[in-house]
Protein backbone atom coordinates (compact mmCIF):
# COMPACT_ATOMS: atom_id res chain seq x y z
CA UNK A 1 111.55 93.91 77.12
CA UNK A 2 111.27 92.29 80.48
CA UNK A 3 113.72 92.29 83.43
CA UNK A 4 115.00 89.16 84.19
CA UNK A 5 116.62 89.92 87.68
CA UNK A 6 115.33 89.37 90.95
CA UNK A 7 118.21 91.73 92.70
CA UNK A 8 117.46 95.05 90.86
CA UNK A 9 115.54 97.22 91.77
CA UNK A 10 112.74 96.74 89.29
CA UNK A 11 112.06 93.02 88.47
CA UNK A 12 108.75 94.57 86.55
CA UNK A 13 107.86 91.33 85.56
CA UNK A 14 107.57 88.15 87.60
CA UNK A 15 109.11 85.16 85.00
CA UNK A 16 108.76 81.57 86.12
CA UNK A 17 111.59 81.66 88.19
CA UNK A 18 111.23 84.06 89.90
CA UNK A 19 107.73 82.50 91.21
CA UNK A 20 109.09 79.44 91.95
CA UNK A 21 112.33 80.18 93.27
CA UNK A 22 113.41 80.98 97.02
CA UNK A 23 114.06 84.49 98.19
CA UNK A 24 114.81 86.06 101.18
CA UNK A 25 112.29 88.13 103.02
CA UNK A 26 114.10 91.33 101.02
CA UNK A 27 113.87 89.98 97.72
CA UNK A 28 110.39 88.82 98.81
CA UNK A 29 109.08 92.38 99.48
CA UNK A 30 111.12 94.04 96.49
CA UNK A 31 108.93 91.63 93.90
CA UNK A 32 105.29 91.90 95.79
CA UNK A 33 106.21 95.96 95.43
CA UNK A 34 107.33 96.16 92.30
CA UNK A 35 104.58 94.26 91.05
CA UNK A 36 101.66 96.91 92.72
CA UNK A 37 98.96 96.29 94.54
CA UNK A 38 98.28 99.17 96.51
CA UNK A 39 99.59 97.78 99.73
CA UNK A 40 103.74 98.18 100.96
CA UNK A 41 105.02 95.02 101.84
CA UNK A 42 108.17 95.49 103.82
CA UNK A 43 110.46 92.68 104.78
CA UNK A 44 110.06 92.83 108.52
CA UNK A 45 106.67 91.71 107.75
CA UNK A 46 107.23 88.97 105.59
CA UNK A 47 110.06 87.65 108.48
CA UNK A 48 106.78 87.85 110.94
CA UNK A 49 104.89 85.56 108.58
CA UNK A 50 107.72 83.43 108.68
CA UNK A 51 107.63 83.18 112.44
CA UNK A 52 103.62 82.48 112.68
CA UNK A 53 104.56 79.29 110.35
CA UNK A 54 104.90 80.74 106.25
CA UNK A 55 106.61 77.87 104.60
CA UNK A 56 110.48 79.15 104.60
CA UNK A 57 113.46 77.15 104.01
CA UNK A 58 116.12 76.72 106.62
CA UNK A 59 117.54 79.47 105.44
CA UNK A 60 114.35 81.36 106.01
CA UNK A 61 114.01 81.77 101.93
CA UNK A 62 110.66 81.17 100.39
CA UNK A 63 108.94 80.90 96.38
CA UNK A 64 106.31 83.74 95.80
CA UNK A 65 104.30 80.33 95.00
CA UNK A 66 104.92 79.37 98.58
CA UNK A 67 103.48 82.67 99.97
CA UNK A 68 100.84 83.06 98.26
CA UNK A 69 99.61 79.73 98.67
CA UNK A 70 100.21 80.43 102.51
CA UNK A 71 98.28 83.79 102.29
CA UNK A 72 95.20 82.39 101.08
CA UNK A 73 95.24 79.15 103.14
CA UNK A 74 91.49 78.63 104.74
CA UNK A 75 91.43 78.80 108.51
CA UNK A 76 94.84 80.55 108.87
CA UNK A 77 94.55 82.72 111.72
CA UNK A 78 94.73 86.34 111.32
CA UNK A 79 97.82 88.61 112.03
CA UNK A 80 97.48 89.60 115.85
CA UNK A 81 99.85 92.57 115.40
CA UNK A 82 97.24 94.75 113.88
CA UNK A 83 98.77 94.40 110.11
CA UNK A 84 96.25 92.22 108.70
CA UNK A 85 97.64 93.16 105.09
CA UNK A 86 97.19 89.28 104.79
CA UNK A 87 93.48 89.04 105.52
CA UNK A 88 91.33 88.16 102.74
């Protein structure tokens, strides 16, 4: 069975939702972590992407869809603080 929450501490499983809904930067970080990957994501970075122009609400919330799309966008400029967890 499959967790269906998005504030626990293990949302195992992404569900539809949770893709396409807005988080916050926390929430953000909890999922990309709980889902593996070998690389921490922490929230502080996620904020930074949102600052170099990730696509955020106004209330700096954003979809996993969102994100990712934003991650893999061609001709994004890398991270200039050193934390190029983002590069391809």
């Amino acid at each position: 069975m499959r967790k269906r929450t998005i504030r626990g501490a293990a949302a195992t499983t992404p569900t539809p939702e949770m893709i396409r809904r807005p988080l916050t930067a926390r929430q953000l970080a909890r999922l990309l972590n709980d889902a593996g990957g070998g690389t921490e994501i922490s929230a502080e970075m996620i904020r930074a992407h949102i600052a170099r122009g990730a696509p955020a609400d106004a209330r700096g919330r954003m979809s996993l869809l969102a994100y990712a799309a934003w991650l893999i966008e061609p001709g994004r400029p890398p991270s200039d603080s050193g934390d190029d967890h983002d590069a391809p």
